[in-house]
Every structure is written in structure tokens, then in C-alpha cells.
PDB file of N, CA and C in Angstrom:
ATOM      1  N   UNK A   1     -34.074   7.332  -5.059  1.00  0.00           N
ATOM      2  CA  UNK A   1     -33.539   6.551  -6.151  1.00  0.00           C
ATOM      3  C   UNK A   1     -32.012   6.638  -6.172  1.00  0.00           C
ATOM      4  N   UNK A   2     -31.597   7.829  -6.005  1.00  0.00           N
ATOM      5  CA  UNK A   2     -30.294   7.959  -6.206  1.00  0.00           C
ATOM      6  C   UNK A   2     -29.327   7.220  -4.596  1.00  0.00           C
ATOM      7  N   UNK A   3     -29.873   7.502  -3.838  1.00  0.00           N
ATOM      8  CA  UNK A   3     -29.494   6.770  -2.043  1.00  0.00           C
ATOM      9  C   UNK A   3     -29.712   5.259  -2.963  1.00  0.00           C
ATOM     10  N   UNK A   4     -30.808   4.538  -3.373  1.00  0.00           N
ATOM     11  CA  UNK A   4     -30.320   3.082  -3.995  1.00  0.00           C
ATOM     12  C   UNK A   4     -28.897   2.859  -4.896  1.00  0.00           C
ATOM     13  N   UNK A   5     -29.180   3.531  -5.979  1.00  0.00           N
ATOM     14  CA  UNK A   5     -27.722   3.316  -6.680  1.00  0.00           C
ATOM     15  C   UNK A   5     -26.465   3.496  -5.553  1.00  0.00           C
ATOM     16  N   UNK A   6     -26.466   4.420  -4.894  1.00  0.00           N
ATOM     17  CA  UNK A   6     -25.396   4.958  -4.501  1.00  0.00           C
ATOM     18  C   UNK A   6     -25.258   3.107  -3.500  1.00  0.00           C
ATOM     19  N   UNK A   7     -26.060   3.480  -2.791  1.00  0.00           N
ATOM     20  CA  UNK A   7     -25.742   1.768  -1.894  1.00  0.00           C
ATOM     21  C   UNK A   7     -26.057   0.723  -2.601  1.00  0.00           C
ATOM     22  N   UNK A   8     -25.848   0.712  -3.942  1.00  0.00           N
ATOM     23  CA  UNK A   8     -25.668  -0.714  -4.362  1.00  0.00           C
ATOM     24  C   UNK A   8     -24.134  -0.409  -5.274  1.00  0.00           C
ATOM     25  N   UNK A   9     -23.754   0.836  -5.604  1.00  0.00           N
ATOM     26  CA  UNK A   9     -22.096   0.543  -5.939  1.00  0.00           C
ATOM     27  C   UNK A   9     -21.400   0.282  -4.951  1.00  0.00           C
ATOM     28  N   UNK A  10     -21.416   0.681  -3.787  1.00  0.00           N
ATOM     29  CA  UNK A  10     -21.135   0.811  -2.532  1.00  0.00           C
ATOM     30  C   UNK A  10     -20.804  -0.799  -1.959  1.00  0.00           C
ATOM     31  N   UNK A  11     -21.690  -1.742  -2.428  1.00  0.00           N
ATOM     32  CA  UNK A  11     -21.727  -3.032  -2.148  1.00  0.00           C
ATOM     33  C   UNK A  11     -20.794  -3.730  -2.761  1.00  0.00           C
ATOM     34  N   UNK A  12     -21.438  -3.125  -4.505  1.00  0.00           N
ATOM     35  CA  UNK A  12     -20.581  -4.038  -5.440  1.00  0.00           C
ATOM     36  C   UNK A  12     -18.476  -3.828  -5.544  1.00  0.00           C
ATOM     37  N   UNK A  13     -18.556  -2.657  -5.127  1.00  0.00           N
ATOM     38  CA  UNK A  13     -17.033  -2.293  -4.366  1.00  0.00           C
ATOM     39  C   UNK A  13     -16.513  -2.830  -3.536  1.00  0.00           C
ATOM     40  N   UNK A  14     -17.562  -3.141  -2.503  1.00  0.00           N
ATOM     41  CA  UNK A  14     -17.079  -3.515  -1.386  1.00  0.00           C
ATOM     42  C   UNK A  14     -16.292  -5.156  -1.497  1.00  0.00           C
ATOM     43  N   UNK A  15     -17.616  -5.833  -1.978  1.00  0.00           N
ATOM     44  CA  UNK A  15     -17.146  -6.987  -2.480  1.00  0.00           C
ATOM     45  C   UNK A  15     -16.165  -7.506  -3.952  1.00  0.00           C
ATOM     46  N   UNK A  16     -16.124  -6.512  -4.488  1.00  0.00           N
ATOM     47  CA  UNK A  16     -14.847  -6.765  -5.572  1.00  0.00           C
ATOM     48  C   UNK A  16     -13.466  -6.345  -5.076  1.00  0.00           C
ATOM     49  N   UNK A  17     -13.344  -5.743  -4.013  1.00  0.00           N
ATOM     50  CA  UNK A  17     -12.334  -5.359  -3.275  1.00  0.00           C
ATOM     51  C   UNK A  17     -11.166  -6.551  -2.838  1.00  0.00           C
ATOM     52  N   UNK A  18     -11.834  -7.513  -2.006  1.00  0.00           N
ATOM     53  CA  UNK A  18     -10.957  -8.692  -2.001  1.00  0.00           C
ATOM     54  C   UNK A  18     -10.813  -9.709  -3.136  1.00  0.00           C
ATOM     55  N   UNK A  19     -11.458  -9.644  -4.548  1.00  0.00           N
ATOM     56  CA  UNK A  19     -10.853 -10.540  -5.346  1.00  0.00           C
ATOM     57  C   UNK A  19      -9.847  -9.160  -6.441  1.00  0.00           C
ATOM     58  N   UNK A  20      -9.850  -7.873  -6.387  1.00  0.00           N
ATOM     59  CA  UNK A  20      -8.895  -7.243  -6.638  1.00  0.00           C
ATOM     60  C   UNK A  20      -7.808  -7.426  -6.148  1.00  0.00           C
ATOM     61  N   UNK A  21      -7.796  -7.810  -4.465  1.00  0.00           N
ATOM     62  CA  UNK A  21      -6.647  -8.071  -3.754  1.00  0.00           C
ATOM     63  C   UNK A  21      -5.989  -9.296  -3.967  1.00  0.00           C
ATOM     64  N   UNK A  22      -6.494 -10.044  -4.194  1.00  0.00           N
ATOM     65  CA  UNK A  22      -6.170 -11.637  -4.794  1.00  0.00           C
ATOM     66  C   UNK A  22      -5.827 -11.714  -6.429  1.00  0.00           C
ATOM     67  N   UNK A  23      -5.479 -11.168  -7.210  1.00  0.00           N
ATOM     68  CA  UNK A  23      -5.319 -10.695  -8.572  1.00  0.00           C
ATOM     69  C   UNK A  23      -3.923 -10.143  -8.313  1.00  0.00           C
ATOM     70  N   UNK A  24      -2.977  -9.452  -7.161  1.00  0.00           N
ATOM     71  CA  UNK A  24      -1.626  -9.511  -7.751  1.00  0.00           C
ATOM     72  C   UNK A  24      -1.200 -10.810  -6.770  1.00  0.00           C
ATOM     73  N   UNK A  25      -1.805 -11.295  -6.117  1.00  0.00           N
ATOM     74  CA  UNK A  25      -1.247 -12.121  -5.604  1.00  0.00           C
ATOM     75  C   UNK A  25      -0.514 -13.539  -6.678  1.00  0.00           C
ATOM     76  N   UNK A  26       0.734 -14.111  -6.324  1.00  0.00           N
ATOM     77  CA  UNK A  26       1.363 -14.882  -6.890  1.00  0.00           C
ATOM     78  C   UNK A  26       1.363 -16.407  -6.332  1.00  0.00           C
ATOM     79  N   UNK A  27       0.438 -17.704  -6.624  1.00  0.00           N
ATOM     80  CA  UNK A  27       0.437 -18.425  -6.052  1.00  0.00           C
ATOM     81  C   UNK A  27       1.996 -19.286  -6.142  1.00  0.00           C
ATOM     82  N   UNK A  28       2.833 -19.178  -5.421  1.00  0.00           N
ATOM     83  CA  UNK A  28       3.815 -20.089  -5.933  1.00  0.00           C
ATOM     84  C   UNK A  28       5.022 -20.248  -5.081  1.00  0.00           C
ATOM     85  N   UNK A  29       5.862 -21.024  -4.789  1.00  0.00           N
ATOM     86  CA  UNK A  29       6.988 -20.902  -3.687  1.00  0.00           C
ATOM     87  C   UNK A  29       6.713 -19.703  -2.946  1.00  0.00           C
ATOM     88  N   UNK A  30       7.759 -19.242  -3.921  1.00  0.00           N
ATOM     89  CA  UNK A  30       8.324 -17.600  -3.261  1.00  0.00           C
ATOM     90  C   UNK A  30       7.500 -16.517  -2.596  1.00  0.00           C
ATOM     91  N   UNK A  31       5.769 -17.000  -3.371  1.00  0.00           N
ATOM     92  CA  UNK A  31       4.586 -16.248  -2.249  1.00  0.00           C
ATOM     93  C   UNK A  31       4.681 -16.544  -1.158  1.00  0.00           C
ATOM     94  N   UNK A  32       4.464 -17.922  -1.126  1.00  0.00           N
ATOM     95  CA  UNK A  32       3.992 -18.705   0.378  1.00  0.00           C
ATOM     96  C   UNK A  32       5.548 -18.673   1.431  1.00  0.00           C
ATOM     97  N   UNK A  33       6.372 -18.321   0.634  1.00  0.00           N
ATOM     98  CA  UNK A  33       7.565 -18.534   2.152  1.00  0.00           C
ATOM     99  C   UNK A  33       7.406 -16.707   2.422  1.00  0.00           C
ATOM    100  N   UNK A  34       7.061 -15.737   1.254  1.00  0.00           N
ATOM    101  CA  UNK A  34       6.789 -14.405   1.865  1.00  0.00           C
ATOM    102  C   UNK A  34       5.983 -14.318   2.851  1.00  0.00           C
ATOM    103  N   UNK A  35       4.572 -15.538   2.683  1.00  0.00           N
ATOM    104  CA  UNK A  35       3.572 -15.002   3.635  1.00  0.00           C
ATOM    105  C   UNK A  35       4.004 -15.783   5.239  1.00  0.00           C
ATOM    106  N   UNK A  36       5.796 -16.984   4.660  1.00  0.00           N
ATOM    107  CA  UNK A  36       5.585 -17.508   6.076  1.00  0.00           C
ATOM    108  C   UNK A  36       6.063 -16.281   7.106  1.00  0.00           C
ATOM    109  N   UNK A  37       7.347 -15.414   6.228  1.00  0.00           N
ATOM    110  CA  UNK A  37       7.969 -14.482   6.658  1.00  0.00           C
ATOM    111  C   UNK A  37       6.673 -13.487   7.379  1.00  0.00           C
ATOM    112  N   UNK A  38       5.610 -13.240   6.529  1.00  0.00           N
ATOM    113  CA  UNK A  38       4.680 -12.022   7.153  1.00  0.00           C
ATOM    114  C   UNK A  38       4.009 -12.530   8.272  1.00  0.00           C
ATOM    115  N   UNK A  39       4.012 -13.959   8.100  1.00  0.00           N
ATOM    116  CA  UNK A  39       3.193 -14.471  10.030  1.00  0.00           C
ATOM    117  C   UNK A  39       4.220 -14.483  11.161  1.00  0.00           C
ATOM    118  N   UNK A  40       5.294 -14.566  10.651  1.00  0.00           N
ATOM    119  CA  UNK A  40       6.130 -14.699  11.245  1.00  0.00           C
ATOM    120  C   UNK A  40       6.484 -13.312  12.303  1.00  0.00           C
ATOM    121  N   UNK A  41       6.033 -12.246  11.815  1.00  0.00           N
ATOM    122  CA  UNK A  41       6.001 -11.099  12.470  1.00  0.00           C
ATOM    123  C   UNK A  41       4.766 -11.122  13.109  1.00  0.00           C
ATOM    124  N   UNK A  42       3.580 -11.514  13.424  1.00  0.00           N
ATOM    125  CA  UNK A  42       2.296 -11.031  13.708  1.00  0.00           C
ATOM    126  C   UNK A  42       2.650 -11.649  15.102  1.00  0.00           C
ATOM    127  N   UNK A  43       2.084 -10.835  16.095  1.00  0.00           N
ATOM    128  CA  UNK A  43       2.333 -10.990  17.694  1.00  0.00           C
ATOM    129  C   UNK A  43       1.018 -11.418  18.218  1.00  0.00           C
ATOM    130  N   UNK A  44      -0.071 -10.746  17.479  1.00  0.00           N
ATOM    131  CA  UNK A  44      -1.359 -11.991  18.366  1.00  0.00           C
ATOM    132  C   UNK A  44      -1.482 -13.180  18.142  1.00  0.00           C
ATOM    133  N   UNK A  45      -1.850 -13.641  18.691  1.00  0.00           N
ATOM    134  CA  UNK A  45      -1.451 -15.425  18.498  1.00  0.00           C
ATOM    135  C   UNK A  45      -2.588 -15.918  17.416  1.00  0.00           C
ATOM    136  N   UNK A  46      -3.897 -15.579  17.810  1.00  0.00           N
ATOM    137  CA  UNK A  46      -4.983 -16.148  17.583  1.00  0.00           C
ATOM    138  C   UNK A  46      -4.896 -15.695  15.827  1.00  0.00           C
ATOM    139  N   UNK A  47      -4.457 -14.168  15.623  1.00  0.00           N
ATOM    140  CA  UNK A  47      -4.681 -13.744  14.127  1.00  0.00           C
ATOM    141  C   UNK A  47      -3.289 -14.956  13.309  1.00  0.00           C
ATOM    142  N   UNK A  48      -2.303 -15.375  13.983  1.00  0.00           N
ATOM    143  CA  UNK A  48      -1.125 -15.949  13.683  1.00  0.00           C
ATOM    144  C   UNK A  48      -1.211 -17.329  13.188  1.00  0.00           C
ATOM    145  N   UNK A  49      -2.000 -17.889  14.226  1.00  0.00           N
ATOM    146  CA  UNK A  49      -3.237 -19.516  14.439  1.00  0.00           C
ATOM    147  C   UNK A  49      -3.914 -19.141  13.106  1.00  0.00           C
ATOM    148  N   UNK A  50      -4.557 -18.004  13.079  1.00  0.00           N
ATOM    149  CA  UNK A  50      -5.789 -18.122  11.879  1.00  0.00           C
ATOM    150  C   UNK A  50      -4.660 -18.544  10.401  1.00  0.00           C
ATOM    151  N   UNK A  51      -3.952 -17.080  10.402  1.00  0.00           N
ATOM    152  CA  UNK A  51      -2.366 -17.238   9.077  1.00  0.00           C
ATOM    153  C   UNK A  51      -2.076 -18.414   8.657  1.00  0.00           C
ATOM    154  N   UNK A  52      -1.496 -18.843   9.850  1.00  0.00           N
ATOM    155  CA  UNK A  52      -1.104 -20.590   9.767  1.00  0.00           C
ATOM    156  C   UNK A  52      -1.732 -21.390   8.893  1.00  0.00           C
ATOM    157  N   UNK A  53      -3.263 -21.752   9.623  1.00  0.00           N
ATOM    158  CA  UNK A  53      -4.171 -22.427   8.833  1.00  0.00           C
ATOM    159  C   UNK A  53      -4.517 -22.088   7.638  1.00  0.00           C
ATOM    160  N   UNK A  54      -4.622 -21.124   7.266  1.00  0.00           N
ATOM    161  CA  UNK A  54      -4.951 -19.871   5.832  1.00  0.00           C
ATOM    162  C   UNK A  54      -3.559 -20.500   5.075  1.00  0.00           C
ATOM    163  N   UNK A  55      -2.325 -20.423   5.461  1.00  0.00           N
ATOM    164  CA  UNK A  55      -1.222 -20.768   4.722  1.00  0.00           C
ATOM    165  C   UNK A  55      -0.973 -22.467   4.574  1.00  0.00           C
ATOM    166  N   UNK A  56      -1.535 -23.203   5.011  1.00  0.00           N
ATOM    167  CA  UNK A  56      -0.968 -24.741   5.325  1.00  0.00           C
ATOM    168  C   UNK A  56      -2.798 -24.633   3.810  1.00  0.00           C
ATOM    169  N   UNK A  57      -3.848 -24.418   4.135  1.00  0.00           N
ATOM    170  CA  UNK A  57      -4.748 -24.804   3.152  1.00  0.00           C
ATOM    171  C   UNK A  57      -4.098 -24.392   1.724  1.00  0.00           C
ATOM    172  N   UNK A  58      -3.238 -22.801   1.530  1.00  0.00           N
ATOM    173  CA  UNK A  58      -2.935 -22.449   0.279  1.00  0.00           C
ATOM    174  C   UNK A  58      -1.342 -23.300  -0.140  1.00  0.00           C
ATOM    175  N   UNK A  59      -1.182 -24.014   0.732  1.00  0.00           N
ATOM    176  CA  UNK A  59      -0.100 -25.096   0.250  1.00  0.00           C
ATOM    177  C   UNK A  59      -0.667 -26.235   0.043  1.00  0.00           C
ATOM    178  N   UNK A  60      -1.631 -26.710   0.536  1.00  0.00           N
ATOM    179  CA  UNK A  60      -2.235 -27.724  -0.092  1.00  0.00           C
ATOM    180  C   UNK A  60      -2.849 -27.557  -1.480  1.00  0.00           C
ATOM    181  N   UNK A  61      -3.598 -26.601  -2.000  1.00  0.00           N
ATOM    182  CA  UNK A  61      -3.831 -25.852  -2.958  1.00  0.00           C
ATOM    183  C   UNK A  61      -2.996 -25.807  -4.060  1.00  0.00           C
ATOM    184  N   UNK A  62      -1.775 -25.243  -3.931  1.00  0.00           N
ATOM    185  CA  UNK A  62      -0.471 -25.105  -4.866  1.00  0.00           C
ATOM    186  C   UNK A  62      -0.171 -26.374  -5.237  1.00  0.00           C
ATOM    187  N   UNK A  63      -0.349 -27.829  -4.213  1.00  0.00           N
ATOM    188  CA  UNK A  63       0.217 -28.936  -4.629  1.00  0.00           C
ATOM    189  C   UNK A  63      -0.917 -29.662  -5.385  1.00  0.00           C
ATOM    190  N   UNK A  64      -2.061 -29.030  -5.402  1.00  0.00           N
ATOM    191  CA  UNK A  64      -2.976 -29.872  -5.711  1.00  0.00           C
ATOM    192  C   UNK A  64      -3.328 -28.793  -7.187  1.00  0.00           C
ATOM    193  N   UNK A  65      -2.314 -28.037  -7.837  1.00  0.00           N
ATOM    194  CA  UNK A  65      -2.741 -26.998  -9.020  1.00  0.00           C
ATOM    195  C   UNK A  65      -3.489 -26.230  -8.838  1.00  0.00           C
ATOM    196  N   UNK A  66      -4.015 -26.211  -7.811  1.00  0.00           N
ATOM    197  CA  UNK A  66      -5.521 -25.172  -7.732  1.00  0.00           C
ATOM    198  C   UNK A  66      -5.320 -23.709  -7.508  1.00  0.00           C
ATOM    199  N   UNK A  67      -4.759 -23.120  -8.638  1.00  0.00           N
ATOM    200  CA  UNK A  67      -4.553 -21.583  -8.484  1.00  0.00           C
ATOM    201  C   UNK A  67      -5.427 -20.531  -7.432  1.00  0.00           C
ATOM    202  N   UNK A  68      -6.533 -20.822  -8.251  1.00  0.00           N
ATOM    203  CA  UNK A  68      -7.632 -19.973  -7.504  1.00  0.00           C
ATOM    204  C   UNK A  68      -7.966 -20.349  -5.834  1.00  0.00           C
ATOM    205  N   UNK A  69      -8.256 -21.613  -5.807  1.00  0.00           N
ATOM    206  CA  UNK A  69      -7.806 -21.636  -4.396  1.00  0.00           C
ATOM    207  C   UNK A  69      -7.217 -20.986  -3.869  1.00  0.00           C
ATOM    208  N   UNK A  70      -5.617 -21.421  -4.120  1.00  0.00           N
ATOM    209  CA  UNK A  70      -4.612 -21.160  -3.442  1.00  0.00           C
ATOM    210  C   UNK A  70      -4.603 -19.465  -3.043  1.00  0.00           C
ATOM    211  N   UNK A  71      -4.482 -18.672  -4.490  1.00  0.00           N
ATOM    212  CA  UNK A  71      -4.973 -17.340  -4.007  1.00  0.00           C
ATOM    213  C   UNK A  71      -5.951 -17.024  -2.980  1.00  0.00           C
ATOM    214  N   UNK A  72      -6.964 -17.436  -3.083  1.00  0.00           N
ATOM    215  CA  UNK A  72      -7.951 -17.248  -1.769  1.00  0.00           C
ATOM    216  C   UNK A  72      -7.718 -17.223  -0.783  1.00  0.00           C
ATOM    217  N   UNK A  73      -6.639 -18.761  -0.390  1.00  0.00           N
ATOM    218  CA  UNK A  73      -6.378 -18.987   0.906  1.00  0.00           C
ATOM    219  C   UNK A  73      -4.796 -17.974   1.316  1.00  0.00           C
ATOM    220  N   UNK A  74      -4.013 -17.584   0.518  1.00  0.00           N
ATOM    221  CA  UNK A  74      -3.514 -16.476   0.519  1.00  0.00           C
ATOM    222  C   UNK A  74      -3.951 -15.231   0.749  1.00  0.00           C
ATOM    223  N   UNK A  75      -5.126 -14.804   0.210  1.00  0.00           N
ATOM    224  CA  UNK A  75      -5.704 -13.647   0.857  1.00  0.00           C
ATOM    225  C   UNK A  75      -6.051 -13.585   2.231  1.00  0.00           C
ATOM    226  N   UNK A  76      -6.722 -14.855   2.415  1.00  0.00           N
ATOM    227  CA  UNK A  76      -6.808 -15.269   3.892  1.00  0.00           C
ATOM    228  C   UNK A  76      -5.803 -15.232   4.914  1.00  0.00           C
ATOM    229  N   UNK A  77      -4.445 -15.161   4.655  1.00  0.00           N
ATOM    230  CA  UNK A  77      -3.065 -14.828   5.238  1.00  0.00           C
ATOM    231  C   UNK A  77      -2.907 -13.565   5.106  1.00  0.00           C
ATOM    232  N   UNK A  78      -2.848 -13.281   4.075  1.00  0.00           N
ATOM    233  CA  UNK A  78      -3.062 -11.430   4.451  1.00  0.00           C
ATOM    234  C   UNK A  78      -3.671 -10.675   5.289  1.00  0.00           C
ATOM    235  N   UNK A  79      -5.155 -11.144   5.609  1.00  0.00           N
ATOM    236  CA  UNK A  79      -6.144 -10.763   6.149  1.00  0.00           C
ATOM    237  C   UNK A  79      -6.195 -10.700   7.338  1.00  0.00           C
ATOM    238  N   UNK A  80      -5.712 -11.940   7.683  1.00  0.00           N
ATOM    239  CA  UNK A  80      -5.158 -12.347   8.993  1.00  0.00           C
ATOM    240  C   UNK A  80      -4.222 -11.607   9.888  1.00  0.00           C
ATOM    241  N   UNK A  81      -3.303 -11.468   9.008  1.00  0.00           N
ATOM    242  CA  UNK A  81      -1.605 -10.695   9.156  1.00  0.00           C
ATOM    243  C   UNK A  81      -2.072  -9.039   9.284  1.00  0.00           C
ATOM    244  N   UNK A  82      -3.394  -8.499   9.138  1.00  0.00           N
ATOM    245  CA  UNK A  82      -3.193  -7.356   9.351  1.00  0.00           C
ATOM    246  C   UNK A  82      -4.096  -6.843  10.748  1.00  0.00           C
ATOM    247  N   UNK A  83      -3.819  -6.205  11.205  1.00  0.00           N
ATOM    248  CA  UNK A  83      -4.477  -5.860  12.823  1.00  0.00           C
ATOM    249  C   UNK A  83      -5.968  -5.351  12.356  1.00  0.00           C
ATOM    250  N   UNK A  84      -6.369  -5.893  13.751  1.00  0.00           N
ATOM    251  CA  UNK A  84      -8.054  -5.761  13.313  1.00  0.00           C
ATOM    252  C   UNK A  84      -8.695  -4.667  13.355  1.00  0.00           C
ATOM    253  N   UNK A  85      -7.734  -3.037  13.780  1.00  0.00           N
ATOM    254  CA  UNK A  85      -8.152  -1.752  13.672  1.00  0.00           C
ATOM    255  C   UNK A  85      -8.044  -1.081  12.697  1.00  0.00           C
ATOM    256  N   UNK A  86      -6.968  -1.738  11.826  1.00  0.00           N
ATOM    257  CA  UNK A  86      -6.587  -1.676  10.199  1.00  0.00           C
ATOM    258  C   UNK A  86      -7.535  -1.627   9.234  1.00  0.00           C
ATOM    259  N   UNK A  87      -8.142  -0.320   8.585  1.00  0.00           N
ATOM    260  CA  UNK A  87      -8.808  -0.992   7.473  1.00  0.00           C
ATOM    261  C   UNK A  87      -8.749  -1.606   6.192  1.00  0.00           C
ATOM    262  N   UNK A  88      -7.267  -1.357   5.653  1.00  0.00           N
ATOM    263  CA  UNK A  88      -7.136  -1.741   4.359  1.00  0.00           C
ATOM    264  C   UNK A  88      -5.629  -1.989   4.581  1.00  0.00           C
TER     265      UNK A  88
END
């Protein structure tokens, strides 16, 4: 009983984790030219390609009001931007 609870906080953490991460995020100019600056450093191409696209959807987003979007697809630039041996 207790191995259940334990792996179902375990879950519910897991997955509140990235909309915690999206909660200080700031949808607005000065985010999106930070996150152009943070792709702008990333050296694999393919995680850089992913950024890109992640950042061109959360500018469409911003122009279209869609906060929550936009955050999302900002997290998605983050996510991107960090190496894939990285856990957090």
C-alpha cells in the first residue's frame, strides 16, 4: 500500500514539475529575445532546430495573446537549450 502512494506522488511531481517551470516564466519581448540569446549558445544543431521551432510557435502565441501557450512553447525552448545528460 504504501510502494502505491509512494509511486503515485512520485508521478504527480513528476508531472507538476514542468508547469512549475512555466509559472516564472515571462511571456513577453524581453523573454523571447532572452531565449533567442539562450539558443544562440546551444552547439547541437538538432536541440537548436528543436529551440527555434519551440521559439518561432511562442512568438506566434504572444501575437496571437495566448499567454498560456506561449509559456508552453517557451518551456519547450528551455528544454531544448539544455543537454540531454542534464537532468534539471
Amino acid at each position: 500500500m504504501l510502494k502505491k502512494i509512494l509511486v503515485a506522488v512520485a508521478m504527480i511531481a513528476t508531472s507538476a514539475s514542468p508547469a512549475l517551470a512555466q509559472a516564472d516564466l515571462v511571456c513577453d519581448q524581453d523573454g523571447l529575445q532572452a531565449l533567442e540569446a539562450e539558443i544562440a549558445q546551444i552547439t547541437d544543431l538538432q536541440r537548436q532546430n528543436e529551440a527555434k521551432e519551440a521559439l518561432t510557435k511562442a512568438k506566434a502565441a504572444l501575437a496571437a495573446n495566448d499567454t498560456e501557450s506561449c509559456k508552453l512553447h517557451m518551456g519547450e525552448v528551455t528544454t531544448a537549450a539544455k543537454p540531454k545528460s542534464d537532468p534539471m
